[in-house]
Protein backbone atom coordinates (compact mmCIF):
# COMPACT_ATOMS: atom_id res chain seq x y z
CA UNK A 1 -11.24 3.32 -23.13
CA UNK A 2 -8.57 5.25 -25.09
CA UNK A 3 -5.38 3.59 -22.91
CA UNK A 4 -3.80 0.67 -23.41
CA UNK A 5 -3.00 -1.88 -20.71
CA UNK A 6 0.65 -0.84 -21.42
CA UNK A 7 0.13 2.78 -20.96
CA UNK A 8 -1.84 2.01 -17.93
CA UNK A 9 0.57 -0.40 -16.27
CA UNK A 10 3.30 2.32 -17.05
CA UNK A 11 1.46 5.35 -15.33
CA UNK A 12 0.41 3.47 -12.34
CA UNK A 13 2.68 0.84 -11.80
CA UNK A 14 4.94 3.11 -9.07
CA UNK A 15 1.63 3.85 -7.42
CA UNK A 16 0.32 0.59 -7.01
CA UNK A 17 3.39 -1.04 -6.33
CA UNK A 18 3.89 1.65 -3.32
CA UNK A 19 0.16 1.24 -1.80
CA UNK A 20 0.94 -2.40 -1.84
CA UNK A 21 4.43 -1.91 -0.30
CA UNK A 22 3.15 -0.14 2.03
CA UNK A 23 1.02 -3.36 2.93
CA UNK A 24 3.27 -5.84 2.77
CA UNK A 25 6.24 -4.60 3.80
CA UNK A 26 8.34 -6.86 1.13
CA UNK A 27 9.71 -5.94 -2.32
CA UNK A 28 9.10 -9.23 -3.59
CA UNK A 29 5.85 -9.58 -2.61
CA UNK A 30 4.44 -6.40 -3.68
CA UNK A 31 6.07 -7.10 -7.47
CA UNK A 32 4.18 -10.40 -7.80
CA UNK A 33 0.62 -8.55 -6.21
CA UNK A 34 1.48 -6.13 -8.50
CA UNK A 35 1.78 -8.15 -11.39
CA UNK A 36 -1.59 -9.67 -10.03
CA UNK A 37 -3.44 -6.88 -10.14
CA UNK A 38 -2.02 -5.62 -13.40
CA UNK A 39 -3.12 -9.24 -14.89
CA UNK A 40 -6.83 -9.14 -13.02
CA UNK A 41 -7.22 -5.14 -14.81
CA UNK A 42 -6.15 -6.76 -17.96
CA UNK A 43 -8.39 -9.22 -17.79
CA UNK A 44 -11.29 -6.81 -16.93
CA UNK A 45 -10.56 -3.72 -18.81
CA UNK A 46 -12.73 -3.98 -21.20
CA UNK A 47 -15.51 -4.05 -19.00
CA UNK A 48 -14.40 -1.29 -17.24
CA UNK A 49 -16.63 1.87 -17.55
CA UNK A 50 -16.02 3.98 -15.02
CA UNK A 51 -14.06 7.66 -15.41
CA UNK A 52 -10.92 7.02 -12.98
CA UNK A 53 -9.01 4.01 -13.63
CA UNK A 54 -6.53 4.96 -10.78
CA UNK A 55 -9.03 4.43 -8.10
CA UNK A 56 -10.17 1.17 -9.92
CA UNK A 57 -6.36 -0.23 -10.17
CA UNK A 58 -6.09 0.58 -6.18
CA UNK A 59 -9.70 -0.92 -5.83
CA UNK A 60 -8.36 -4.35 -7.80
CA UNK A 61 -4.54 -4.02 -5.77
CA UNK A 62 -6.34 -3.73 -2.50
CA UNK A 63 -8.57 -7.17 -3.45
CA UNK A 64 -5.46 -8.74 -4.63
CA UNK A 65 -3.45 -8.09 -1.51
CA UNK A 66 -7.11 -9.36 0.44
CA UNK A 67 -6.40 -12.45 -1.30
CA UNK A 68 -2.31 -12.43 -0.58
CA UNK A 69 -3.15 -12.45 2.90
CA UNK A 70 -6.09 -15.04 3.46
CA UNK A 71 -3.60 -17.26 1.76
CA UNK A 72 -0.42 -16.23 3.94
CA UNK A 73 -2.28 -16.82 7.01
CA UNK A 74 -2.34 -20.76 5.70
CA UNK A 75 1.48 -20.67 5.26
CA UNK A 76 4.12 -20.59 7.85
CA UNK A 77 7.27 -18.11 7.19
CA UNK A 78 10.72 -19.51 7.75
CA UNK A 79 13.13 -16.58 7.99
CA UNK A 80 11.53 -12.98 6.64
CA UNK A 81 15.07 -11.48 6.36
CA UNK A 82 16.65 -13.61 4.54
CA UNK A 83 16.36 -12.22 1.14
CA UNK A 84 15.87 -8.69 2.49
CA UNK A 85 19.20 -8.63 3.01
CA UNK A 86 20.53 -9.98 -0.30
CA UNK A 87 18.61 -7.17 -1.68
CA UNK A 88 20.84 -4.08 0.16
CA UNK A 89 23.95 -5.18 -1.20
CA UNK A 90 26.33 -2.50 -2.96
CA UNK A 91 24.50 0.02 -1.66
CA UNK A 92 26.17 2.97 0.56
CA UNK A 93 25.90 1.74 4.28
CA UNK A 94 25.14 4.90 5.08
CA UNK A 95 22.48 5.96 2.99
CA UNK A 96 20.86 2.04 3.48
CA UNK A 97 20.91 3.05 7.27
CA UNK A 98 19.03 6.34 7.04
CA UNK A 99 17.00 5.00 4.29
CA UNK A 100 15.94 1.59 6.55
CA UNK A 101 14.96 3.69 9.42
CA UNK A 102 12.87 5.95 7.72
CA UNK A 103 10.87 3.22 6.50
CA UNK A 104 10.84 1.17 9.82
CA UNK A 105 9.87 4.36 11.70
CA UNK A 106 6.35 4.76 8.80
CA UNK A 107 6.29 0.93 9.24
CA UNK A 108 6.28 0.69 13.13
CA UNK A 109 3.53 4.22 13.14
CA UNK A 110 1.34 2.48 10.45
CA UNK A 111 1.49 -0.82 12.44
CA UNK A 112 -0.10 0.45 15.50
CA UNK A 113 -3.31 1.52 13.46
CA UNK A 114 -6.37 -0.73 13.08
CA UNK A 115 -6.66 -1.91 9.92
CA UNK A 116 -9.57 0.35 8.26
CA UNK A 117 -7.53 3.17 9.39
CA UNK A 118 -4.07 2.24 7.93
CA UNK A 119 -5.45 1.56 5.04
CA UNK A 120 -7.35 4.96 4.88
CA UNK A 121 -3.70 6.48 5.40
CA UNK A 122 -2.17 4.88 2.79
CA UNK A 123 -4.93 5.56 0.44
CA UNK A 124 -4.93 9.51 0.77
CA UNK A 125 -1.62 10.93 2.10
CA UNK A 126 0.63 8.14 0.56
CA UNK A 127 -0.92 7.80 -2.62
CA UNK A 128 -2.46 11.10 -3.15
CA UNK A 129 -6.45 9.25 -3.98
CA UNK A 130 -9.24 11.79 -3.44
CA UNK A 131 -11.68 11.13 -0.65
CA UNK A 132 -14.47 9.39 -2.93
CA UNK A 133 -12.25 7.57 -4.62
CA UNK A 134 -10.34 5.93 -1.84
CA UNK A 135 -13.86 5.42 0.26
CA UNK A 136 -14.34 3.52 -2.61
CA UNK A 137 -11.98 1.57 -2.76
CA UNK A 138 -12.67 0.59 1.14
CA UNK A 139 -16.25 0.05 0.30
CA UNK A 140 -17.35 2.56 3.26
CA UNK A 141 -19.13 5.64 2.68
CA UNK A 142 -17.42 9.14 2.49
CA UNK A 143 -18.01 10.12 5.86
CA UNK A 144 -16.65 7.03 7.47
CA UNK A 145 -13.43 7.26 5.43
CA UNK A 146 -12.75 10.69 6.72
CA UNK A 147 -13.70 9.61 10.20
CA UNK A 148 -10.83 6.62 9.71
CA UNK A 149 -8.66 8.96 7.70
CA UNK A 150 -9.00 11.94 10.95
CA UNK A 151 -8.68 8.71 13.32
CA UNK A 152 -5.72 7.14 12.16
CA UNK A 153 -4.01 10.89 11.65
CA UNK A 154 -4.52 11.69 14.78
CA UNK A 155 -3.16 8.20 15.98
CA UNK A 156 0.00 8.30 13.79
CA UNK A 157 0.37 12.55 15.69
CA UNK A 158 0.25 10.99 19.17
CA UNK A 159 2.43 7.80 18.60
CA UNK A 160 4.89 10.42 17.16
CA UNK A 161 4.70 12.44 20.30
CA UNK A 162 5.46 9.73 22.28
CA UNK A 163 8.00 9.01 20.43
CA UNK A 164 9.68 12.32 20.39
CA UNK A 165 9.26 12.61 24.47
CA UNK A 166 11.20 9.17 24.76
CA UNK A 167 14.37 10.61 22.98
């Protein structure tokens, strides 16, 4: 392995922290799986033998965020919005606005999509993994990630449909 953990966590770290994002839907969370995922590879990377260390680091973000959530479902949530909004201060109303319903408009599509097929979404168009390697990080063979990936497309195509008639 000719990278170091810091070169690694620099060239990945916007990609990993966006797949998880994507996931969580909170900034806060996503840092700390993040930070997970970056301690797990560090932990591991010597082990590691394997060509592509991108599709490995979304492999190991994708178990972390596993784990995030078997956890969460244990916890109860007080108020979600609370620190969201502490976040958008001294921005530009305006560009917050357009920004916040872009994301809630990907949010609400990806929402409506089973599971196995958001996550074969997020993999491919949003963070630009080849077919093999993001069927690998599902664990499902590489026909049944294009199925989800064609599936969840073609989901995200009608839901946008409908939402285009409605306006």
């Amino acid at each position: 392995m000719k990278e170091t953990i810091d070169s690694i966590y620099e060239m990945y770290f916007p990609h990993i922290y966006r797949f998880l994002l994507s996931l969580c839907h909170d900034h806060y969370t996503a840092e700390d799986l993040v930070q997970e995922t970056f301690f797990r590879a560090h932990l591991y990377i010597e082990n590691y033998e394997g060509e592509n260390i991108k599709s490995w680091l979304f492999t190991v973000a994708h178990h972390a965020f596993i784990d995030y959530e078997r956890k969460r479902k244990r916890t109860v949530i007080k108020e979600e919005n609370f620190f969201t909004k502490l976040f958008h201060r001294g921005k530009d109303s305006e560009d917050q606005m357009v920004l916040s319903e872009e994301i809630q408009e990907i949010i609400t599509l990806l929402e409506h999509l089973p599971k196995q097929q958001k996550l074969a979404v997020l993999l491919h168009d949003f963070n630009e993994l080849p077919y093999q390697e993001a069927a690998t990080v599902m664990n499902v063979t590489l026909a049944n990630f294009k199925v989800l990936l064609f599936r969840g497309r073609q989901a995200i195509r009608k839901q946008k449909g409908v939402n285009e008639g409605d306006r």
